[in-house]
C-alpha atoms as a PDB file:
ATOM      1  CA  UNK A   1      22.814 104.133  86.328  1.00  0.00           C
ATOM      2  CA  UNK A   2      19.630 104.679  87.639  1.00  0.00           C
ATOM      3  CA  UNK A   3      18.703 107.809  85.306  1.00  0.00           C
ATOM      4  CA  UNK A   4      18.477 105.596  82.664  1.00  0.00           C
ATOM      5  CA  UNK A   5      15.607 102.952  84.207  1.00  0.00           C
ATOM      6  CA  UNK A   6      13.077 105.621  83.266  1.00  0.00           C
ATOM      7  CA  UNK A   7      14.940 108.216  80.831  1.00  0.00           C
ATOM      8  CA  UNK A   8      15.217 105.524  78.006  1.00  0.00           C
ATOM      9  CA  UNK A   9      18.898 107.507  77.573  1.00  0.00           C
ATOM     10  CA  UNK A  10      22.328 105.903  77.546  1.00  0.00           C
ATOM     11  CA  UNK A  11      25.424 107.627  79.625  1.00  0.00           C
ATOM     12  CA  UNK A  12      27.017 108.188  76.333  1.00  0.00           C
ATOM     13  CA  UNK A  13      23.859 110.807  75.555  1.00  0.00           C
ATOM     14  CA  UNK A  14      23.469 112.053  78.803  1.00  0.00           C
ATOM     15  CA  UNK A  15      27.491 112.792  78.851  1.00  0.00           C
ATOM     16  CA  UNK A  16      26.370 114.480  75.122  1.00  0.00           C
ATOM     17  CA  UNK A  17      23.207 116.888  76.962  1.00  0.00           C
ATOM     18  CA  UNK A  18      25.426 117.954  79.800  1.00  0.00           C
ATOM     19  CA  UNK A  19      27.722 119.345  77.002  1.00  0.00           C
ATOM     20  CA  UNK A  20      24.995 120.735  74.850  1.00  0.00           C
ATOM     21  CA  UNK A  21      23.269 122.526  77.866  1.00  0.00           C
ATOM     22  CA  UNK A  22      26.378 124.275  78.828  1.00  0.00           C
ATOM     23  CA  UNK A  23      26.386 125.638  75.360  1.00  0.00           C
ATOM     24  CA  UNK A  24      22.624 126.643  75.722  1.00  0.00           C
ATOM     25  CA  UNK A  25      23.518 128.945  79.043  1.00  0.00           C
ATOM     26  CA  UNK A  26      26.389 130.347  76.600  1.00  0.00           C
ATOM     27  CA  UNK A  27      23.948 130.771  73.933  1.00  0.00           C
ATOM     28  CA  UNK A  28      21.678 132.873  76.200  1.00  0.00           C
ATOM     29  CA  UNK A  29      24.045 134.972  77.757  1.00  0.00           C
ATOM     30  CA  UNK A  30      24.914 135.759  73.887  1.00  0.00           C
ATOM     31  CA  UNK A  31      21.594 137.312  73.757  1.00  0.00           C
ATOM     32  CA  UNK A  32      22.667 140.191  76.137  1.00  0.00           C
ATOM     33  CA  UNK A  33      22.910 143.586  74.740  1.00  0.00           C
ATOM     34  CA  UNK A  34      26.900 144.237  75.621  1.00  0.00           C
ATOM     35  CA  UNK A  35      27.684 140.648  74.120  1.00  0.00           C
ATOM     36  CA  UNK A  36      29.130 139.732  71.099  1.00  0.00           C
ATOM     37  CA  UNK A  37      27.441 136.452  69.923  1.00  0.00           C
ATOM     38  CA  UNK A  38      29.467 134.668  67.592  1.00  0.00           C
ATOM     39  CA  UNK A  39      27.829 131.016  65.941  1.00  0.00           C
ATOM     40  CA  UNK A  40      30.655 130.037  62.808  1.00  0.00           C
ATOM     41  CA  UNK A  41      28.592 127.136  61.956  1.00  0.00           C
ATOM     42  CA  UNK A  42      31.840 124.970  63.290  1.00  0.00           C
ATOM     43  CA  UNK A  43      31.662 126.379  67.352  1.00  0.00           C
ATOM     44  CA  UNK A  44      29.505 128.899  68.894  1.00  0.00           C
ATOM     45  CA  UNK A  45      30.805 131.517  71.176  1.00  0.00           C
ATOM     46  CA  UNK A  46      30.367 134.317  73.692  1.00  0.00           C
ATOM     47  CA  UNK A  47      32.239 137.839  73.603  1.00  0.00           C
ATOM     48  CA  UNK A  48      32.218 140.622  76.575  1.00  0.00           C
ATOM     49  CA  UNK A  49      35.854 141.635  76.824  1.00  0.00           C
ATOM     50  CA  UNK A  50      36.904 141.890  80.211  1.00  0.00           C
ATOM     51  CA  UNK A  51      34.136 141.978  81.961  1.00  0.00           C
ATOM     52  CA  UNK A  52      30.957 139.784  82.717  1.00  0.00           C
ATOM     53  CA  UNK A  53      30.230 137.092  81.032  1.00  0.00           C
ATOM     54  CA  UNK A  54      33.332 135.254  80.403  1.00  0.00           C
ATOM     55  CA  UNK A  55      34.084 135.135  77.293  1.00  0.00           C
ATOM     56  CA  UNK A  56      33.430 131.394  76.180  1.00  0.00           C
ATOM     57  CA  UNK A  57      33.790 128.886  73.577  1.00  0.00           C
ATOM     58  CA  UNK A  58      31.305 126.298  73.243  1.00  0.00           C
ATOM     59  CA  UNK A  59      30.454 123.096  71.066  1.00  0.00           C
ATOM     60  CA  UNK A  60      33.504 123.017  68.191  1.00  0.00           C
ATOM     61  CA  UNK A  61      33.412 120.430  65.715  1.00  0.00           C
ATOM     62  CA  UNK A  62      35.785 121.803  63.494  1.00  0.00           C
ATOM     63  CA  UNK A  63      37.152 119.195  60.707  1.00  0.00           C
ATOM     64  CA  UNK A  64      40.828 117.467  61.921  1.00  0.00           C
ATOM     65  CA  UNK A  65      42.650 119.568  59.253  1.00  0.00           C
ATOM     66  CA  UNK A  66      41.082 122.761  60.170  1.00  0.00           C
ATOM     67  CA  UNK A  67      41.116 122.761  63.883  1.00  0.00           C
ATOM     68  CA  UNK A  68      44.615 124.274  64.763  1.00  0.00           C
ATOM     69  CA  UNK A  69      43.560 127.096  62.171  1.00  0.00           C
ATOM     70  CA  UNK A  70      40.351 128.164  63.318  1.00  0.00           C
ATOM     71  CA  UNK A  71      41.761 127.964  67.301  1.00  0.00           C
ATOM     72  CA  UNK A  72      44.037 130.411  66.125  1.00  0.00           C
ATOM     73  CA  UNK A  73      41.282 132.626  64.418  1.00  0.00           C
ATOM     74  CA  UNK A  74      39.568 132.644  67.687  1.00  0.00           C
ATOM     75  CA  UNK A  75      42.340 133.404  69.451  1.00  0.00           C
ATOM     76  CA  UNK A  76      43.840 136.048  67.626  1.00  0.00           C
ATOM     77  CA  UNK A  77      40.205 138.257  67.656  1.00  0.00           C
ATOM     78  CA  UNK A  78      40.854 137.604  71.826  1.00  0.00           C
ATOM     79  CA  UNK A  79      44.008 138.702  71.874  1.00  0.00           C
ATOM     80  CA  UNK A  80      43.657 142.104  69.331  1.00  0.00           C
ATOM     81  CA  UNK A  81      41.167 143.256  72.150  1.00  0.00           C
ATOM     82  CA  UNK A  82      43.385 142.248  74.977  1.00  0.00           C
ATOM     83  CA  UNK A  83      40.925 140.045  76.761  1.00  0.00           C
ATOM     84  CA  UNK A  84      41.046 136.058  77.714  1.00  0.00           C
ATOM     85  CA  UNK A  85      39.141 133.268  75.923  1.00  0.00           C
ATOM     86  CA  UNK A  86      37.825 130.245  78.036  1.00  0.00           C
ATOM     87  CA  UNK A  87      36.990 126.875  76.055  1.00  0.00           C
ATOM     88  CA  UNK A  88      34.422 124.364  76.986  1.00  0.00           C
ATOM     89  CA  UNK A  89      35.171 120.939  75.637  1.00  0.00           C
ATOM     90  CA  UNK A  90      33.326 117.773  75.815  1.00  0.00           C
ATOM     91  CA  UNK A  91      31.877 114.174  74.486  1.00  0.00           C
ATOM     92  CA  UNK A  92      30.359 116.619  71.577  1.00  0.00           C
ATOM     93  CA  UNK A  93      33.525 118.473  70.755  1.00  0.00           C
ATOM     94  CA  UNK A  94      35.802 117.540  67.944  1.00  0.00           C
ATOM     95  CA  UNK A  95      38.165 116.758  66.321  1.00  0.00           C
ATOM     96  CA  UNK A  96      39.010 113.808  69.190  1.00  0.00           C
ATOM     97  CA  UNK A  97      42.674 115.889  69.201  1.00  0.00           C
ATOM     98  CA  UNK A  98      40.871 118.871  70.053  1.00  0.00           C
ATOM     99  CA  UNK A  99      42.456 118.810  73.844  1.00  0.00           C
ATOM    100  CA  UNK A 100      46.307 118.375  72.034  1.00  0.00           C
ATOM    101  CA  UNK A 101      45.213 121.168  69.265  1.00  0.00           C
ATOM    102  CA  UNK A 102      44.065 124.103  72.389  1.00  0.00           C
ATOM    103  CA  UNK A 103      47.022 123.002  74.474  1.00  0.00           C
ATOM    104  CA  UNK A 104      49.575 123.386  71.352  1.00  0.00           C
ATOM    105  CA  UNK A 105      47.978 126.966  70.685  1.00  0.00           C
ATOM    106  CA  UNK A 106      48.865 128.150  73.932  1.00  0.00           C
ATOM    107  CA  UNK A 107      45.627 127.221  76.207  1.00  0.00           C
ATOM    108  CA  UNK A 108      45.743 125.773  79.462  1.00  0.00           C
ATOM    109  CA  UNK A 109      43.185 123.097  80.966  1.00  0.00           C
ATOM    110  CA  UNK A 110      41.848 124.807  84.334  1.00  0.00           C
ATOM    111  CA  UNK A 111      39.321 121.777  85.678  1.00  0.00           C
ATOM    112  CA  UNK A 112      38.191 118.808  84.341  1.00  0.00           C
ATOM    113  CA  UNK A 113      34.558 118.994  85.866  1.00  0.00           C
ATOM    114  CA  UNK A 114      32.399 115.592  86.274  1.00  0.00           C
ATOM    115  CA  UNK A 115      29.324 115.747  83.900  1.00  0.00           C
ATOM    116  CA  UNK A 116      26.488 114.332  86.411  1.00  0.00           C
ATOM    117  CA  UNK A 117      22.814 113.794  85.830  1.00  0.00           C
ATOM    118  CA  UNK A 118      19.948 112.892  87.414  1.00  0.00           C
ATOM    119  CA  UNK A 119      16.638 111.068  86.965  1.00  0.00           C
ATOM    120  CA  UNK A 120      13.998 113.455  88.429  1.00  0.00           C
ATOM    121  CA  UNK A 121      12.103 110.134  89.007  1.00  0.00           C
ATOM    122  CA  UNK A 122      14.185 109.344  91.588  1.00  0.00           C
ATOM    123  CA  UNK A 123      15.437 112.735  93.286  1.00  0.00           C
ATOM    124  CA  UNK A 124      16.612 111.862  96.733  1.00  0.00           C
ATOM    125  CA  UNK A 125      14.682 113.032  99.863  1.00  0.00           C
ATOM    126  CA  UNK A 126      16.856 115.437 101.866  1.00  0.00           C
ATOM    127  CA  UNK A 127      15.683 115.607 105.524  1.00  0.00           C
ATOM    128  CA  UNK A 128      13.451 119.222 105.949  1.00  0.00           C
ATOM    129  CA  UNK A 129      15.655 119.768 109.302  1.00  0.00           C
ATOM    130  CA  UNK A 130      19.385 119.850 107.850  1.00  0.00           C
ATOM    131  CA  UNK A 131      18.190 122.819 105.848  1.00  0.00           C
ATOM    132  CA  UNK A 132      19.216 125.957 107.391  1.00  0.00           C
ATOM    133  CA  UNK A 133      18.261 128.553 105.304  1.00  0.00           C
ATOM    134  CA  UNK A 134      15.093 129.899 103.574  1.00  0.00           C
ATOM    135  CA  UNK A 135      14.678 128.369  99.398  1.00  0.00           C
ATOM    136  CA  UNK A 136      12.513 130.201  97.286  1.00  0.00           C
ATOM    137  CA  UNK A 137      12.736 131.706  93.363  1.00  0.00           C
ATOM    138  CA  UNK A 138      13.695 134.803  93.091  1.00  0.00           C
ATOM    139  CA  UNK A 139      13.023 136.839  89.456  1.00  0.00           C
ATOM    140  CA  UNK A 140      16.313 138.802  89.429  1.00  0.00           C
ATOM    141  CA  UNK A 141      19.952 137.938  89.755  1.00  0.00           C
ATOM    142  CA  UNK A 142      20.903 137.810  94.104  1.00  0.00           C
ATOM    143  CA  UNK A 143      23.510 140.126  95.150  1.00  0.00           C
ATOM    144  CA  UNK A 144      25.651 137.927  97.194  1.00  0.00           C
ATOM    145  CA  UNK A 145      28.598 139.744  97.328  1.00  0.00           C
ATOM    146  CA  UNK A 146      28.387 144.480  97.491  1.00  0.00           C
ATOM    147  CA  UNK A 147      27.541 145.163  93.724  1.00  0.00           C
ATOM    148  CA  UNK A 148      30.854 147.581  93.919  1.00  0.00           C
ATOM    149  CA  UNK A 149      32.517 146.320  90.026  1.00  0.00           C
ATOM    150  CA  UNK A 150      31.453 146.594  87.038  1.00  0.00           C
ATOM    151  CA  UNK A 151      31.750 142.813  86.568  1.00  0.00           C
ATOM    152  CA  UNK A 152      29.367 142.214  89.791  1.00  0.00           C
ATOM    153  CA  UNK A 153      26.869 145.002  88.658  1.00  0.00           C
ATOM    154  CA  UNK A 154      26.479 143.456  85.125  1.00  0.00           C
ATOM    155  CA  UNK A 155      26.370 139.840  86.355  1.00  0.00           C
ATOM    156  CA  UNK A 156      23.502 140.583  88.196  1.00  0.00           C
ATOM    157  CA  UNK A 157      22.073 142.786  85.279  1.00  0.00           C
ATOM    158  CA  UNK A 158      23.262 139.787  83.357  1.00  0.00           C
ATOM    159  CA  UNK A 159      21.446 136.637  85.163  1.00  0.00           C
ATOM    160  CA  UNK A 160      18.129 138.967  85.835  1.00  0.00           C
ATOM    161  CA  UNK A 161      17.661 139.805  81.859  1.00  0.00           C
ATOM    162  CA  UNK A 162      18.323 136.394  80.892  1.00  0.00           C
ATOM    163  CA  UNK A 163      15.149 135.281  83.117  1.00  0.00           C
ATOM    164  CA  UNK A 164      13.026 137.530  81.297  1.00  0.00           C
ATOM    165  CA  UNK A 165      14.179 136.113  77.731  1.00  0.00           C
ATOM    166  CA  UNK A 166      11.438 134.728  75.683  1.00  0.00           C
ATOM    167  CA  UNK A 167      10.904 131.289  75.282  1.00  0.00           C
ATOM    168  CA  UNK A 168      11.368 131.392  79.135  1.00  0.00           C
ATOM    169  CA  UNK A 169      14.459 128.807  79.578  1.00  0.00           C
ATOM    170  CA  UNK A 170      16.363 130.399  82.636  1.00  0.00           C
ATOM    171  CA  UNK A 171      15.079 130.316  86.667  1.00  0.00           C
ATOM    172  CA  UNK A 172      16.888 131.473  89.874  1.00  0.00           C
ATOM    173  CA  UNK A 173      17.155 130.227  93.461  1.00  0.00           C
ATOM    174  CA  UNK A 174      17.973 131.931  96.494  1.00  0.00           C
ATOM    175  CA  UNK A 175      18.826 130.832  99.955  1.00  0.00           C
ATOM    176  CA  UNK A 176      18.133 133.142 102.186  1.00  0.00           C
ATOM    177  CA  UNK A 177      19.493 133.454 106.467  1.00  0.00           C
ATOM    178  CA  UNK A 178      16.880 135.752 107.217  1.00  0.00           C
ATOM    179  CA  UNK A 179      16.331 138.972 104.692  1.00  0.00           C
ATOM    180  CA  UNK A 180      20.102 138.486 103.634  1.00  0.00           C
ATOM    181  CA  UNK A 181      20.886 136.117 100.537  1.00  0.00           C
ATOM    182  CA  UNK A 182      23.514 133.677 101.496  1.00  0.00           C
ATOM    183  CA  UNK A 183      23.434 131.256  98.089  1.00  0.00           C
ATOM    184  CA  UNK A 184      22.074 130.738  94.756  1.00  0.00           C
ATOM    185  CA  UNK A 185      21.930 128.781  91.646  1.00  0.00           C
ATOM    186  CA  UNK A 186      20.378 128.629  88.102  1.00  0.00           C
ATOM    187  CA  UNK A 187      18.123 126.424  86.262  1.00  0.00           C
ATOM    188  CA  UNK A 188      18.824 126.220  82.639  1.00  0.00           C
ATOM    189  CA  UNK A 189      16.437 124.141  79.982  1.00  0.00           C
ATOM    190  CA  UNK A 190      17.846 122.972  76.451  1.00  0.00           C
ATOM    191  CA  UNK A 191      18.927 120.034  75.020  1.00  0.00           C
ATOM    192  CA  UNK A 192      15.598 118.013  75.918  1.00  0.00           C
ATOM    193  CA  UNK A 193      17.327 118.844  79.571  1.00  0.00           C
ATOM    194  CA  UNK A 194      17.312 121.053  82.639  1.00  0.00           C
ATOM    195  CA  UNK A 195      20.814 122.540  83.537  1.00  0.00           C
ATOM    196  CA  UNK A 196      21.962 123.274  87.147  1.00  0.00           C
ATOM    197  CA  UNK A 197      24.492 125.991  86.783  1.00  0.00           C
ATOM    198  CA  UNK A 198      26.226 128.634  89.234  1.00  0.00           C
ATOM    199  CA  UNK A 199      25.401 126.979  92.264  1.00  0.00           C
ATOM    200  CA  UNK A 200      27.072 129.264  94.971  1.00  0.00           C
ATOM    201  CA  UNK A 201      27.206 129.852  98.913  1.00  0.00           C
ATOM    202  CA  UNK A 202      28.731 132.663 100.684  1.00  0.00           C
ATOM    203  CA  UNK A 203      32.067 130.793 102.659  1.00  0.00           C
ATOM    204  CA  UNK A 204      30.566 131.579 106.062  1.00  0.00           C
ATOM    205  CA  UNK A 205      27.775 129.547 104.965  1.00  0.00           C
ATOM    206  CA  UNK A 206      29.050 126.186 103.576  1.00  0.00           C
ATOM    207  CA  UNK A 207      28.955 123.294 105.270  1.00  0.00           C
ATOM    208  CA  UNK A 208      25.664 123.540 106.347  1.00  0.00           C
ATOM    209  CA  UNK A 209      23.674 121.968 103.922  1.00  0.00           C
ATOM    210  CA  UNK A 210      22.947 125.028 101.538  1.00  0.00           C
ATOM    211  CA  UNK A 211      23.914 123.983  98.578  1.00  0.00           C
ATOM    212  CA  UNK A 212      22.487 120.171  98.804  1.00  0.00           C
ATOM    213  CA  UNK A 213      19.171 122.155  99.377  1.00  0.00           C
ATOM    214  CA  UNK A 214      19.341 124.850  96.386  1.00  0.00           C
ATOM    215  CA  UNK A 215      20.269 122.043  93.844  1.00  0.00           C
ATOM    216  CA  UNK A 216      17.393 119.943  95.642  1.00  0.00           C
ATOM    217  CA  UNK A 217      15.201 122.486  95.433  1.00  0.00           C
ATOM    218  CA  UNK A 218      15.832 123.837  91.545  1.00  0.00           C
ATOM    219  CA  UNK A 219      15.073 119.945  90.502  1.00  0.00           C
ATOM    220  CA  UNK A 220      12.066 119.717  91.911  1.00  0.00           C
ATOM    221  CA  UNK A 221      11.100 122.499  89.827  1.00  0.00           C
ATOM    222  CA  UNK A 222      12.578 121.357  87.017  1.00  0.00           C
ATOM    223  CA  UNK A 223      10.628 118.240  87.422  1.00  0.00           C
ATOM    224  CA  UNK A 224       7.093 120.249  87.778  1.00  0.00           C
ATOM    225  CA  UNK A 225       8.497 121.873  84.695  1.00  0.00           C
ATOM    226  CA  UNK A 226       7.976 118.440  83.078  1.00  0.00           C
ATOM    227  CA  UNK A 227      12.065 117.508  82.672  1.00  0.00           C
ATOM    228  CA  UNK A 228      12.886 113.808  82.983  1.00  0.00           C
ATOM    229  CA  UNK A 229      16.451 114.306  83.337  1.00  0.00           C
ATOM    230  CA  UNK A 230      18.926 117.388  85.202  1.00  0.00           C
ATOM    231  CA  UNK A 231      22.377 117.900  84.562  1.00  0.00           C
ATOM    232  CA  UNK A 232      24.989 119.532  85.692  1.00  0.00           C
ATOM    233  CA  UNK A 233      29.151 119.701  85.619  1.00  0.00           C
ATOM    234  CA  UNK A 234      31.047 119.793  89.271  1.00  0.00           C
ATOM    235  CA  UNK A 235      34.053 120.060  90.609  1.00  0.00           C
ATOM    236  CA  UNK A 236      35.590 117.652  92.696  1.00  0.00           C
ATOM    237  CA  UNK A 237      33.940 119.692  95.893  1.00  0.00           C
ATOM    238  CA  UNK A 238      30.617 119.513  94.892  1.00  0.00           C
ATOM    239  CA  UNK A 239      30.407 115.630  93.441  1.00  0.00           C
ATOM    240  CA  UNK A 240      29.559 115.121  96.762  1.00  0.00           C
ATOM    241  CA  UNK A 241      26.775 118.166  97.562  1.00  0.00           C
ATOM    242  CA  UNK A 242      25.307 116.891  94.163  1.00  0.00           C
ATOM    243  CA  UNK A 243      25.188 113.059  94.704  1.00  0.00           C
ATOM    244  CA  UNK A 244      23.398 113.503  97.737  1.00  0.00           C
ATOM    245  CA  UNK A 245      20.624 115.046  95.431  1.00  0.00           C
ATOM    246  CA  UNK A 246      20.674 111.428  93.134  1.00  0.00           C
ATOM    247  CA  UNK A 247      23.005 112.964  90.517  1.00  0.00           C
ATOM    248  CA  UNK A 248      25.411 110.909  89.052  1.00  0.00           C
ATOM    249  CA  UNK A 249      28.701 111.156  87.033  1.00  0.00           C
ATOM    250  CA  UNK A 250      28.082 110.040  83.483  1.00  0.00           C
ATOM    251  CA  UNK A 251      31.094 112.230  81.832  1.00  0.00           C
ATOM    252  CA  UNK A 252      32.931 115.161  81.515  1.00  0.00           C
ATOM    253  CA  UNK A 253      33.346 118.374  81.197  1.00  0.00           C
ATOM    254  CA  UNK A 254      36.524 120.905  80.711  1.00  0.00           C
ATOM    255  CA  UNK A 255      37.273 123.888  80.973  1.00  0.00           C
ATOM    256  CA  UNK A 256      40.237 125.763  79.275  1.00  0.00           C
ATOM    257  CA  UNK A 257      41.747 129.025  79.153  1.00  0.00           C
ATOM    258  CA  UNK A 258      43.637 131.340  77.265  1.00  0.00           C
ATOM    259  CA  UNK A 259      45.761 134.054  79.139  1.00  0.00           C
ATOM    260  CA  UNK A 260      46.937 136.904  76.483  1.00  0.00           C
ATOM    261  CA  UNK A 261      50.576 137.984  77.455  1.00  0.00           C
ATOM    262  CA  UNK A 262      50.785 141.785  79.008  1.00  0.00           C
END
């Protein structure tokens, strides 16, 4: 693929960063002051109860004989406290039975996302008059949607603080229709990468463009940052919005949850 002429890096290690920059974004949201941050040497996860951010599992490698155990441990400090537990498995997760172990223990596999990536040597040129909104960063979280739940109000709180974190490794972008915000999305460095995470447009505004130009335009920065390479996972919706961009799938990502029983 094309991110490789000038990366040097192989889809089996680009497959490995989008994995190990979706655990960086979990790492940093561990850093905020309601969240439990959990790192067991063997996996590395993220604890908020019910509320923002999901509560998420990131980068196991637990040992074959070990792994139905420790899922279980996991688990069971989930369930005591009544709240869900989401699972993020990939190329760097292990044992290879890992998807059999979290099915047998009760989880269920959500979405398998496409891990894409992109050469910023090559970004693709998106013509200046399909984009109908105003890009720019924005140093706080974007209120899309009435801040009226506790989940909404500490998102926000969430995605602004986690800006602010030093080593700086977090940026937002907002599309604005005017003065109102209508999308956003989230640059996230680690793993030698740049992540492009929570892309999202208000429904009365897709289709036209929007999110082609967010992810276009948090690249570009990514690529003044220095980055050779972005990343991302998408759903089967937004292969498209992100291969106009010059991303490309390379592996994948999935995501699993846990529902405790009432």
């Amino acid at each position: 693929m094309p991110s490789r002429a000038s990366s040097g890096l192989t889809d089996t290690s680009l497959a490995a960063a989008v994995e190990l920059n979706a655990a960086e974004w979990v790492r940093l949201q561990g850093r905020l002051p309601w969240v439990e941050w959990h790192d067991d040497g063997d996996a590395q996860w993220v604890f908020a109860g019910n509320t923002y951010p999901r509560n998420s599992v990131a980068l196991a490698r637990f040992a074959p004989e070990a792994a139905r155990r420790r899922i279980n441990e996991i688990v069971e400090y989930h369930a005591r406290r009544g709240a869900p537990c989401n699972w993020v498995t990939g190329s760097v997760s292990g044992p290879d039975s890992l998807p059999q172990e979290l099915r047998a223990s009760g989880f269920k596999c959500m979405i398998h996302c496409s891990g894409m990536a992109c050469d910023l040597d090559r970004i693709r040129k998106i013509s200046k008059a399909a984009v109908t909104a105003r890009l720019q960063p924005v140093e706080e979280g974007l209120a899309l949607q009435p801040l009226t739940t506790e989940r909404r109000r500490l998102r926000q709180n969430g995605k602004t603080s986690m800006a602010q974190l030093e080593p700086k490794q977090v940026w937002h972008f907002g599309a604005f229709v005017g003065d109102r915000p209508v999308g956003e999305t989230s640059l996230c460095t680690g793993a030698g990468v740049a992540g492009v995470v929570d892309v999202e447009v208000l429904e009365g505004f897709r289709g036209r463009g929007i999110g082609t130009a967010l992810v276009h335009h948090a690249v570009q920065h990514a690529k003044r940052l220095g980055f050779r390479v972005a990343v991302l996972a998408a759903t089967g919706m937004g292969v498209g919005v992100y291969g106009r961009v010059g991303f490309q799938k390379v592996g994948t990502l999935s995501f699993w949850r846990y529902k405790v029983r009432a």
